[in-house]
C-alpha atoms as a PDB file:
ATOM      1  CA  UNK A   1       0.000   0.000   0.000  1.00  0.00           C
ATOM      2  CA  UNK A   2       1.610   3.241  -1.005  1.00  0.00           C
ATOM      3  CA  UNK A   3       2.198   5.676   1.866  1.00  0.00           C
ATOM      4  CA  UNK A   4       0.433   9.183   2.314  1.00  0.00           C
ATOM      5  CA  UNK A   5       2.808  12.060   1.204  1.00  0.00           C
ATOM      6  CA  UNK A   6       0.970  14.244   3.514  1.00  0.00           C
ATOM      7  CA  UNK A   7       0.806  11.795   6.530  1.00  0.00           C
ATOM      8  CA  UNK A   8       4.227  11.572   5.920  1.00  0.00           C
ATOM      9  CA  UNK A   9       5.220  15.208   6.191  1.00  0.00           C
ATOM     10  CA  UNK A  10       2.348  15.443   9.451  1.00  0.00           C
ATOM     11  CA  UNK A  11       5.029  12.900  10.817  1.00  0.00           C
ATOM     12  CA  UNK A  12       8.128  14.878   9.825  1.00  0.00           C
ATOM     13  CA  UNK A  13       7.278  17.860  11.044  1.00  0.00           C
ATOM     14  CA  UNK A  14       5.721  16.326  14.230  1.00  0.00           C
ATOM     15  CA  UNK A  15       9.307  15.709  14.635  1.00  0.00           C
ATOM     16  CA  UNK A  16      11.123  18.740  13.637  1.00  0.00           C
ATOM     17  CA  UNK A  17       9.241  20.505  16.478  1.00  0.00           C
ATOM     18  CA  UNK A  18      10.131  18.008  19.084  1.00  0.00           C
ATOM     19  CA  UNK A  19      12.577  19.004  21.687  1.00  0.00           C
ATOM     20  CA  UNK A  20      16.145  18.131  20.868  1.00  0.00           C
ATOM     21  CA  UNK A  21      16.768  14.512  22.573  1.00  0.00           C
ATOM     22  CA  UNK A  22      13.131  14.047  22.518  1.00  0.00           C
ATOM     23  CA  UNK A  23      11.759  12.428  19.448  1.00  0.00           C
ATOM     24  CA  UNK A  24       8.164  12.107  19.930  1.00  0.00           C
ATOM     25  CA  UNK A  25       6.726   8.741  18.816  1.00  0.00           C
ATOM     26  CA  UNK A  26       3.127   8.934  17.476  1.00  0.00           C
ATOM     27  CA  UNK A  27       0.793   9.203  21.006  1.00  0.00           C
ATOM     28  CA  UNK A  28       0.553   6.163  23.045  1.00  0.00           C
ATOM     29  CA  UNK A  29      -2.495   5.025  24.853  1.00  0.00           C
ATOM     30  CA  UNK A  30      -0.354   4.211  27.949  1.00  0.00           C
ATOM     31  CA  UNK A  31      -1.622   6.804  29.895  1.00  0.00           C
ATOM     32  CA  UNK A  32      -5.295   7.583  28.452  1.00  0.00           C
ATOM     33  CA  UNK A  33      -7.735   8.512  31.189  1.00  0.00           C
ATOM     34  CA  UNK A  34      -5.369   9.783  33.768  1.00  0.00           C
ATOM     35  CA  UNK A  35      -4.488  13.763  34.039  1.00  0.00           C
ATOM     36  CA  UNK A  36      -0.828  14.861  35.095  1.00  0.00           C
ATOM     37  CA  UNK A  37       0.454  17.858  37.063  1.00  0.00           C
ATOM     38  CA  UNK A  38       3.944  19.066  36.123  1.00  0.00           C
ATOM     39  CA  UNK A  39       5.361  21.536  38.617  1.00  0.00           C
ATOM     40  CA  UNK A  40       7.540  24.095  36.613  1.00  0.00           C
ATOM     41  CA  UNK A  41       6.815  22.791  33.198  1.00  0.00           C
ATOM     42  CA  UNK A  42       6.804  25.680  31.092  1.00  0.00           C
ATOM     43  CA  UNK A  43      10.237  25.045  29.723  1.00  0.00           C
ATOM     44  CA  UNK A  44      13.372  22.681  29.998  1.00  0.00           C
ATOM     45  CA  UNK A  45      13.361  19.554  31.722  1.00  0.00           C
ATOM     46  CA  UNK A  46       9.621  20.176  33.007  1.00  0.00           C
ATOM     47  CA  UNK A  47       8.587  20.205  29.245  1.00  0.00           C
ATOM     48  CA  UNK A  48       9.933  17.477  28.093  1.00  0.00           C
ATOM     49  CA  UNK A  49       7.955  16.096  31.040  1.00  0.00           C
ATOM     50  CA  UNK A  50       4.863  16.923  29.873  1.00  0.00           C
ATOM     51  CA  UNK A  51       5.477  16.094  26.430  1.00  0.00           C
ATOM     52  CA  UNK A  52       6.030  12.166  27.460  1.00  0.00           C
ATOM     53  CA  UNK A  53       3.393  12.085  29.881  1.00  0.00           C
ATOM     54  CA  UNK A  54       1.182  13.869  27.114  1.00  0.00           C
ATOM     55  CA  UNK A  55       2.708  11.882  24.283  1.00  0.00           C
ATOM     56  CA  UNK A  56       1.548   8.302  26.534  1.00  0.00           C
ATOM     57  CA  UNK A  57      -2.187   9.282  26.440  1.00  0.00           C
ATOM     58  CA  UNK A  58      -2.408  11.554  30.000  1.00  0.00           C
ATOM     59  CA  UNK A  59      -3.896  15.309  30.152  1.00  0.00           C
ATOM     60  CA  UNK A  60      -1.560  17.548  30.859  1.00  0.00           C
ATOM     61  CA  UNK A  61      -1.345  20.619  33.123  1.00  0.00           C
ATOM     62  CA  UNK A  62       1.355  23.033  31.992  1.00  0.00           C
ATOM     63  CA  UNK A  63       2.136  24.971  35.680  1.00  0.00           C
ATOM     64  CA  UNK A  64       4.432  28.363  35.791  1.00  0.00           C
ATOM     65  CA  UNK A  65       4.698  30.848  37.810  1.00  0.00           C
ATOM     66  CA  UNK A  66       7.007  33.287  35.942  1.00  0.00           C
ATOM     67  CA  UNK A  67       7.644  33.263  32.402  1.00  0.00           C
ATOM     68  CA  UNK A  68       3.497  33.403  30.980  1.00  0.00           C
ATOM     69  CA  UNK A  69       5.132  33.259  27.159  1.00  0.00           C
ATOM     70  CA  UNK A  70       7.268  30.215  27.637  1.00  0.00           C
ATOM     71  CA  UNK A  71       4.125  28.407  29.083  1.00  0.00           C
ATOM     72  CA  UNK A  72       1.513  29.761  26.410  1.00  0.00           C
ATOM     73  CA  UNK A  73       4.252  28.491  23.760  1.00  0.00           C
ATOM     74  CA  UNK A  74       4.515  24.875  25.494  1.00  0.00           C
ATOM     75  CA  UNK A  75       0.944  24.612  25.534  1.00  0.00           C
ATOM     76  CA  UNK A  76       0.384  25.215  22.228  1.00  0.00           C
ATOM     77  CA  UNK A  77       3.053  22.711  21.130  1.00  0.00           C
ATOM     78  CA  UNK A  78       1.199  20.255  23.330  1.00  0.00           C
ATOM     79  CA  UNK A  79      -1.877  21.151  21.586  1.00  0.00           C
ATOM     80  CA  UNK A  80      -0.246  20.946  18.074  1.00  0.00           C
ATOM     81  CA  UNK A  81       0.756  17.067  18.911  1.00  0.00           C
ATOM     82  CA  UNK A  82      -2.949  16.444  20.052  1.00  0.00           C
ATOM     83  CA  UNK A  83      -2.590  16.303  23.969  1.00  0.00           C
ATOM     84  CA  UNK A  84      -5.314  18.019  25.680  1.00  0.00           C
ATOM     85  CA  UNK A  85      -3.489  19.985  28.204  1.00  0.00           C
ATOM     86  CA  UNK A  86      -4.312  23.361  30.102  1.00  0.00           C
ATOM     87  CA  UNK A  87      -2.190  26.260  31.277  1.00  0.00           C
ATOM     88  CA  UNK A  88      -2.264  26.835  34.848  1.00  0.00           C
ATOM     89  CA  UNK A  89      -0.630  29.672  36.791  1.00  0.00           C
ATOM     90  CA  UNK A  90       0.481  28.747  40.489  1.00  0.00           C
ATOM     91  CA  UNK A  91       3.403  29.374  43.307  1.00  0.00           C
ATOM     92  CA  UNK A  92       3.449  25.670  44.365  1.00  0.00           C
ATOM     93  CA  UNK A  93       4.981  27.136  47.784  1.00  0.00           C
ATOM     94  CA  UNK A  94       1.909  28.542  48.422  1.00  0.00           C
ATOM     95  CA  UNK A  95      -0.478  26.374  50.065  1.00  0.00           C
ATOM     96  CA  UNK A  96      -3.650  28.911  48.963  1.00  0.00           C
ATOM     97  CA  UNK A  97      -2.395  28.627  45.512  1.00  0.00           C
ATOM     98  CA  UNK A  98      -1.886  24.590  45.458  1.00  0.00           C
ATOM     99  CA  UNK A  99      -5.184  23.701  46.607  1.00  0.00           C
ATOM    100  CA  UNK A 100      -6.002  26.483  43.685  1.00  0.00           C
ATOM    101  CA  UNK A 101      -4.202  24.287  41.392  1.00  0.00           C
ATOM    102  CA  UNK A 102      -5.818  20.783  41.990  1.00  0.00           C
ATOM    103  CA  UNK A 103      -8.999  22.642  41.838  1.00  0.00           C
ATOM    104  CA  UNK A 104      -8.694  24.190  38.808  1.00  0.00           C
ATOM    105  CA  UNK A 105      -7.013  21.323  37.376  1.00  0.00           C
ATOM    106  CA  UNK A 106     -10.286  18.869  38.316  1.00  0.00           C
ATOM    107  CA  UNK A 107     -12.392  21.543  36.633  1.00  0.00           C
ATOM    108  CA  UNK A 108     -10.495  21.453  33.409  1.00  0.00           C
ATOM    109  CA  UNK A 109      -9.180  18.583  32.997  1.00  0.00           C
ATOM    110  CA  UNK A 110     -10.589  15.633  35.874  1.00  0.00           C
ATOM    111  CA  UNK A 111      -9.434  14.671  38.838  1.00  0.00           C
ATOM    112  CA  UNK A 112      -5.556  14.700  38.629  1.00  0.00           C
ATOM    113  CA  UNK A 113      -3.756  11.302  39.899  1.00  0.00           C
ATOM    114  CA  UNK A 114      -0.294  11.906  38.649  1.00  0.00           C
ATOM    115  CA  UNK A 115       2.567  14.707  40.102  1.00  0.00           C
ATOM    116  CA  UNK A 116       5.517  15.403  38.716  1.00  0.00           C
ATOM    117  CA  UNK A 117       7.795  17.705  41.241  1.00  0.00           C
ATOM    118  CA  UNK A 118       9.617  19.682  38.775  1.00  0.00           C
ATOM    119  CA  UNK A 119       9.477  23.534  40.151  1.00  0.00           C
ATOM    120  CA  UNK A 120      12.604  24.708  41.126  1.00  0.00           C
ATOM    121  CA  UNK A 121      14.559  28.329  42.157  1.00  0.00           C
ATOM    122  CA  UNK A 122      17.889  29.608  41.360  1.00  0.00           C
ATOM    123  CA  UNK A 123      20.755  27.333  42.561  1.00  0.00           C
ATOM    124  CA  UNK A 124      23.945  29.763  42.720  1.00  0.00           C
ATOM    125  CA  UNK A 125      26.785  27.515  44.196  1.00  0.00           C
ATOM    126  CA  UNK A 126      28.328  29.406  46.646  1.00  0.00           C
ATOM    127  CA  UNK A 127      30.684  28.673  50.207  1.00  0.00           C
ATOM    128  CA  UNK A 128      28.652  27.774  53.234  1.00  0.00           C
ATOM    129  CA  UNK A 129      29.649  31.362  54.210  1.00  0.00           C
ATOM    130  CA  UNK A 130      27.883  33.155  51.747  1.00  0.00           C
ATOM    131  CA  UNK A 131      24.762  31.727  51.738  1.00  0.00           C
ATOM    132  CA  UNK A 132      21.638  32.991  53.854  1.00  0.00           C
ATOM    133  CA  UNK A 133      18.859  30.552  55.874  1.00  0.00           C
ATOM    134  CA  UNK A 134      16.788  32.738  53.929  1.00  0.00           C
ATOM    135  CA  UNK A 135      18.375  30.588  51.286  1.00  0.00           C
ATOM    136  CA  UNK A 136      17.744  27.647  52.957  1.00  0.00           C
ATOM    137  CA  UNK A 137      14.433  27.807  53.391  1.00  0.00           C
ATOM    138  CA  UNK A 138      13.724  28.776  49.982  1.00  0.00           C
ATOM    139  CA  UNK A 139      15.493  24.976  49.128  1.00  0.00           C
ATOM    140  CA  UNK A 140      12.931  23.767  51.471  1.00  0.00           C
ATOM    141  CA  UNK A 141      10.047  25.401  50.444  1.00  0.00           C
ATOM    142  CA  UNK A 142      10.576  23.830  46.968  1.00  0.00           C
ATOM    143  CA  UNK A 143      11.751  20.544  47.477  1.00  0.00           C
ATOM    144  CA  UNK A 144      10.070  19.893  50.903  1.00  0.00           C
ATOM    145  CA  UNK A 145       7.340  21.953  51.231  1.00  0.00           C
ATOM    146  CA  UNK A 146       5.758  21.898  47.570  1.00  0.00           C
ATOM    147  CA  UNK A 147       6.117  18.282  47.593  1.00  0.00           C
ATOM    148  CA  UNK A 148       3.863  17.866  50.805  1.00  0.00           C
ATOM    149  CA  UNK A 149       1.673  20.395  49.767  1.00  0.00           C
ATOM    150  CA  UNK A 150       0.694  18.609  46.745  1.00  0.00           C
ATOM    151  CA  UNK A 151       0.355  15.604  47.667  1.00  0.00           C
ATOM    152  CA  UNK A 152      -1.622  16.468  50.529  1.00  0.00           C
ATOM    153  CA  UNK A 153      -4.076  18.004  47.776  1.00  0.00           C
ATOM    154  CA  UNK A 154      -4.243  15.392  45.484  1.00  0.00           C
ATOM    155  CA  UNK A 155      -4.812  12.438  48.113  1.00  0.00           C
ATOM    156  CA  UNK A 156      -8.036  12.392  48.899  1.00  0.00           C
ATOM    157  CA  UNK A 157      -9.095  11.544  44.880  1.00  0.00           C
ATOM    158  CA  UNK A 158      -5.992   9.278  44.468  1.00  0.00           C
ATOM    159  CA  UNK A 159      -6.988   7.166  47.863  1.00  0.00           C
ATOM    160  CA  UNK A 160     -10.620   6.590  46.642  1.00  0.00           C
ATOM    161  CA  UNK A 161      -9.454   5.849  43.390  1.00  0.00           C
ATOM    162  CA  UNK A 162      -6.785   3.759  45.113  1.00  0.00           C
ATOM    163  CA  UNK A 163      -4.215   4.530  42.025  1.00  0.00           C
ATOM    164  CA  UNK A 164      -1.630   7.231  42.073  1.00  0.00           C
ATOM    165  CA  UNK A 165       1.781   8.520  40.933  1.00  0.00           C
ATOM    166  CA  UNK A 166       4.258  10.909  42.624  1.00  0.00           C
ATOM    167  CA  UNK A 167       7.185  11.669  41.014  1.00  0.00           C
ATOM    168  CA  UNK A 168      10.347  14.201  42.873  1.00  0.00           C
ATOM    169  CA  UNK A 169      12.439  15.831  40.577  1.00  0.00           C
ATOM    170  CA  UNK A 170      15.723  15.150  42.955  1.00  0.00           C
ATOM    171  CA  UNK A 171      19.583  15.508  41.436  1.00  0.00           C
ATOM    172  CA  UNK A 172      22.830  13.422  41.566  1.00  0.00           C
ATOM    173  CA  UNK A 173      24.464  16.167  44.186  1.00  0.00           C
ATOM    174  CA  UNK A 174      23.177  14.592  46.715  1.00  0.00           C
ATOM    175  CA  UNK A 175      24.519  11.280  45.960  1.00  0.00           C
ATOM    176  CA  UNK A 176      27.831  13.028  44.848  1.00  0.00           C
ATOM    177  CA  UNK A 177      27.694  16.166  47.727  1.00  0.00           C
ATOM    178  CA  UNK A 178      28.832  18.400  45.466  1.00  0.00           C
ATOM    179  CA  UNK A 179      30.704  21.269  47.571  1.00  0.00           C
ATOM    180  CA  UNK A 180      29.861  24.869  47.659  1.00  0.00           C
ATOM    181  CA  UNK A 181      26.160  23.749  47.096  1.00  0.00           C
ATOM    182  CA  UNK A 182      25.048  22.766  50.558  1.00  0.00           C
ATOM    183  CA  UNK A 183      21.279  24.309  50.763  1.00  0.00           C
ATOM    184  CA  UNK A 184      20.368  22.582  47.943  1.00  0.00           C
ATOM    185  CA  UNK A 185      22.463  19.251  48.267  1.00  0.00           C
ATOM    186  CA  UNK A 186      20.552  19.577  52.020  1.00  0.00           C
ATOM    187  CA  UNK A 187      17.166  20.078  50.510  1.00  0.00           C
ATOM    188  CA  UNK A 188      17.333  17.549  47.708  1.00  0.00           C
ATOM    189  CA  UNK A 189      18.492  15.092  50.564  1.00  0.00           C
ATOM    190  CA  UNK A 190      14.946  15.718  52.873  1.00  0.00           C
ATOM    191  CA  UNK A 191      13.325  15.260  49.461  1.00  0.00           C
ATOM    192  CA  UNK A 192      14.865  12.044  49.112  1.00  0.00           C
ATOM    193  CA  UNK A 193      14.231  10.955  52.688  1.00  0.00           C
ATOM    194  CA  UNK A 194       9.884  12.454  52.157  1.00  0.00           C
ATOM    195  CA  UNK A 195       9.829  10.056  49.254  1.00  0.00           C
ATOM    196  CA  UNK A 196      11.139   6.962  50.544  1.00  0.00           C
ATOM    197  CA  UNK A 197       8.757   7.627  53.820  1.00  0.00           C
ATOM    198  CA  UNK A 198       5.569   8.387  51.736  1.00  0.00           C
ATOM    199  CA  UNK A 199       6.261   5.167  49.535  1.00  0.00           C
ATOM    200  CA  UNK A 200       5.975   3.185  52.537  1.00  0.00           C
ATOM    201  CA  UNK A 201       2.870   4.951  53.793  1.00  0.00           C
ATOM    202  CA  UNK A 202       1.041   5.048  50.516  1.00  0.00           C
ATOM    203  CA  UNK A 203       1.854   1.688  48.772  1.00  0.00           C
ATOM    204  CA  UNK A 204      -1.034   0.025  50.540  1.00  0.00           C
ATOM    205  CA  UNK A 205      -3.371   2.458  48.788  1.00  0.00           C
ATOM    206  CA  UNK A 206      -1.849   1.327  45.386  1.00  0.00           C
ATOM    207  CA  UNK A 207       0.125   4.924  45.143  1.00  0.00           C
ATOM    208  CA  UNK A 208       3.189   4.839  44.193  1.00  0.00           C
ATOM    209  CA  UNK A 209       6.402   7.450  44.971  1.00  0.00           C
ATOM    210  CA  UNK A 210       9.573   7.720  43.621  1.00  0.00           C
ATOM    211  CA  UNK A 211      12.463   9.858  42.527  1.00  0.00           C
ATOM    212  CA  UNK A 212      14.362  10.567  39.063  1.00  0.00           C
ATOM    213  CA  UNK A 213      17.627  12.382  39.808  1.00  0.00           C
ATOM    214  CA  UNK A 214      19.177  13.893  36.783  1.00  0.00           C
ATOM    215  CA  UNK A 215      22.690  15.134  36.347  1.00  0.00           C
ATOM    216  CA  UNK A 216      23.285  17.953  34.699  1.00  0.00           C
ATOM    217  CA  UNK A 217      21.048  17.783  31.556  1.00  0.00           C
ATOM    218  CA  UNK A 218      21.750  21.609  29.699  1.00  0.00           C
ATOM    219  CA  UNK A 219      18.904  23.264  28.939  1.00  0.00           C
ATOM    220  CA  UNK A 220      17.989  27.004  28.276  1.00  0.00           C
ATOM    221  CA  UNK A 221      19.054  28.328  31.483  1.00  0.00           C
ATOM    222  CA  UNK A 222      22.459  26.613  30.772  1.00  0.00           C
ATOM    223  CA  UNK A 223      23.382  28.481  27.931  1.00  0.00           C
ATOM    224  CA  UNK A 224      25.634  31.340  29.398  1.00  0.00           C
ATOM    225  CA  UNK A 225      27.192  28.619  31.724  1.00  0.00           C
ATOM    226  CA  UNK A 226      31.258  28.837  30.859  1.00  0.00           C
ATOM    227  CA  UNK A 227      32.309  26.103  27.974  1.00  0.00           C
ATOM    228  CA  UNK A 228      35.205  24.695  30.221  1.00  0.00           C
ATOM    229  CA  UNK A 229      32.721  24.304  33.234  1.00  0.00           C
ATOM    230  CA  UNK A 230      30.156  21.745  30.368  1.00  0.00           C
ATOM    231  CA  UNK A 231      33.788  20.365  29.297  1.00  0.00           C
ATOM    232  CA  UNK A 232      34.626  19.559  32.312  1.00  0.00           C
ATOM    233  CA  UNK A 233      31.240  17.499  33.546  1.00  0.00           C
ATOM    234  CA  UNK A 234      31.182  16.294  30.365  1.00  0.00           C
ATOM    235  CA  UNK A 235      34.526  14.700  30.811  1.00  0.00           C
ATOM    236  CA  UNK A 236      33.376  12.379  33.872  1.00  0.00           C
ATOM    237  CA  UNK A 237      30.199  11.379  32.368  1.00  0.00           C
ATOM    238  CA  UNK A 238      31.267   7.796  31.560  1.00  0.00           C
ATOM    239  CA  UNK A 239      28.246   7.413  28.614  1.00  0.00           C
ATOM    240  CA  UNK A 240      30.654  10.156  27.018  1.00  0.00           C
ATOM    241  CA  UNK A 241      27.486  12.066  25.883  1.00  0.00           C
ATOM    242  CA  UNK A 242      25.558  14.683  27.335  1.00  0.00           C
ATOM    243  CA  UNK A 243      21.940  13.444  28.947  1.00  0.00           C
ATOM    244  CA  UNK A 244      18.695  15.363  26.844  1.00  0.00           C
ATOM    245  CA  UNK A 245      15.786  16.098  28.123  1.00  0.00           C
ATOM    246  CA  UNK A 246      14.142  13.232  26.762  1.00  0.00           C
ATOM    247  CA  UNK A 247      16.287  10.897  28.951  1.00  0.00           C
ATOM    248  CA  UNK A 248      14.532  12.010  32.060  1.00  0.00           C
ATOM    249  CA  UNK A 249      10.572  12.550  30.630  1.00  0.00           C
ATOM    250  CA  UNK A 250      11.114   8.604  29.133  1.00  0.00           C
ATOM    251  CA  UNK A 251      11.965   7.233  32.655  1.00  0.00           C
ATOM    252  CA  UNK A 252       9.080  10.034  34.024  1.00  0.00           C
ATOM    253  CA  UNK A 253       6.750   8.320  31.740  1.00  0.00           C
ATOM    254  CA  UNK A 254       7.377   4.662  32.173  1.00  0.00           C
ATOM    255  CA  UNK A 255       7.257   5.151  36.234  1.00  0.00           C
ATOM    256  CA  UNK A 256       3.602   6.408  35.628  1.00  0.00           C
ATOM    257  CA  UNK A 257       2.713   3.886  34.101  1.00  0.00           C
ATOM    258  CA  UNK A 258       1.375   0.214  34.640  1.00  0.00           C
ATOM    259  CA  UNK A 259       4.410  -0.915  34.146  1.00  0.00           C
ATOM    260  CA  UNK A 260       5.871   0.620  36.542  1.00  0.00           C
ATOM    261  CA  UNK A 261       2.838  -0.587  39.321  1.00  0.00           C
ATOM    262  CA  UNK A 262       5.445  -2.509  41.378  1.00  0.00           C
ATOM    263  CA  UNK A 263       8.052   0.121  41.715  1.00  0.00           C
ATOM    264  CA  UNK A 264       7.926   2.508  44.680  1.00  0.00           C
ATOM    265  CA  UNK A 265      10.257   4.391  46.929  1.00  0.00           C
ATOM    266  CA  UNK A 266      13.373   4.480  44.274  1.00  0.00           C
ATOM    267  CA  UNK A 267      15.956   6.805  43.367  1.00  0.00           C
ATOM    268  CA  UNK A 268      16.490   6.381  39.798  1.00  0.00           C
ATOM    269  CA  UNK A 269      19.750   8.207  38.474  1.00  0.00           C
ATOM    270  CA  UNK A 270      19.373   9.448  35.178  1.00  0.00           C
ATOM    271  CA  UNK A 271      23.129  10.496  34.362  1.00  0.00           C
ATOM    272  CA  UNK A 272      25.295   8.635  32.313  1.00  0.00           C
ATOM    273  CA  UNK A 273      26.898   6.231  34.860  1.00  0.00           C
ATOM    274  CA  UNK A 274      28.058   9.341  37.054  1.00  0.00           C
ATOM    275  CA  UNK A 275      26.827   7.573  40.085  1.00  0.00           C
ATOM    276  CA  UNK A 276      26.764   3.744  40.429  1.00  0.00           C
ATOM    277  CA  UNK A 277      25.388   1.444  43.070  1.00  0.00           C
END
């Protein structure tokens, strides 16, 4: 049977829009019926993230906070790929503007029953002595405190439903504690430590939690970063390749899904072989 010419370029430029390092397959039905929060997903790592989840069959929710343009241009690239997703502003620090959030989100969209932890501040590596607890807390609020908060919001549905997915954005410094980056190496630790404690409490309502720690993946806020600093990362990685965004929304995907029902309370390093065992 002779192949569509205009299927064919639907298919071709399907994929000249994708991400680099994430070539979007035509959509899966993986996911179909269940509706996905990504914290932060208005660019980088967080849309790749919602492109695999969307890309498997889920609805998506594209949260920002800053940066309205970036999220209206995800969304629309979501749309374009024919995921049903919806724009949602929130500070998911805020507990007033969570509960906000999974409201709005069950209006549009249904009742959501996966969270991805994306959202994240400014990381400046700097000596212990330079650093604030004004700092600190900010590491908290994100990696700690947002976590809680959402989950907390989203329980009640995912408990009756008894089916859920909660996914922390962590990071290999903690396995590594890389120096001159102790508030967040501290914070991505407790967020380590909330998601091995909640996967024991919530596995006997069929939820699952885990982590995906990335190393350092560039992305747009990379791009300034010195060439001898990526040279020098690069150098260790023992893949020999940079890790793309689509390394870390594949393994985001396949953890929400049902083949994934019998994993809970892992770490999963996505980085090249930079940290083993």
């Amino acid at each position: 049977m002779k192949k569509s010419v205009t299927s064919g370029r639907s298919r071709a430029k399907a994929k000249a829009k994708a991400p680099k390092g994430l070539d979007i397959e035509p959509r899966s039905p993986a996911l179909d019926g269940h509706v996905a929060i990504v914290t932060g997903s208005s660019k980088g790592l967080g849309k790749a993230i919602a492109l695999a989840l969307g890309s498997a069959g889920a609805k998506v929710v594209v949260n920002y906070y800053h940066g309205r343009e970036q999220a209206q241009a995800t969304l629309a690239e979501l749309t374009e790929r024919g995921i049903v997703a919806e724009m949602i502003r929130a500070d998911v620090t805020s507990e007033r503007q969570v509960q906000k959030l999974v409201r709005d989100t069950e209006k549009k969209l249904g009742k959501p029953d996966i969270v991805v932890l994306n959202a994240t501040p400014d990381q400046p590596q700097k000596p212990i002595e330079q650093y604030d607890w004004a700092f600190h807390q900010q590491m908290l609020d994100f990696f700690v405190k947002s976590p809680f908060l959402l989950t907390r919001a989203m329980l009640p549905s995912m408990k009756k439903k008894k089916w859920g997915r909660i996914i922390n954005i962590g990071s290999e410094v903690f396995r590594r504690g890389v120096p001159n980056f102790s508030p967040y190496v501290a914070a991505k630790g407790a967020q380590a430590g909330w998601t091995r404690s909640m996967a024991s409490e919530l596995a006997p309502f069929n939820i699952t939690v885990n982590m995906v720690s990335p190393g350092w993946i560039p992305v747009e806020r990379h791009d300034k970063d010195p060439k001898a600093l990526k040279d020098g990362y690069k150098a260790l990685i023992p893949m020999r390749r940079w890790g793309v965004p689509g390394d870390v929304g594949g393994i985001i995907s396949f953890l929400a899904s049902e083949q994934a029902a019998f994993i809970t309370g892992q770490d999963v390093a996505v980085n090249g072989g930079m940290t083993v065992g």
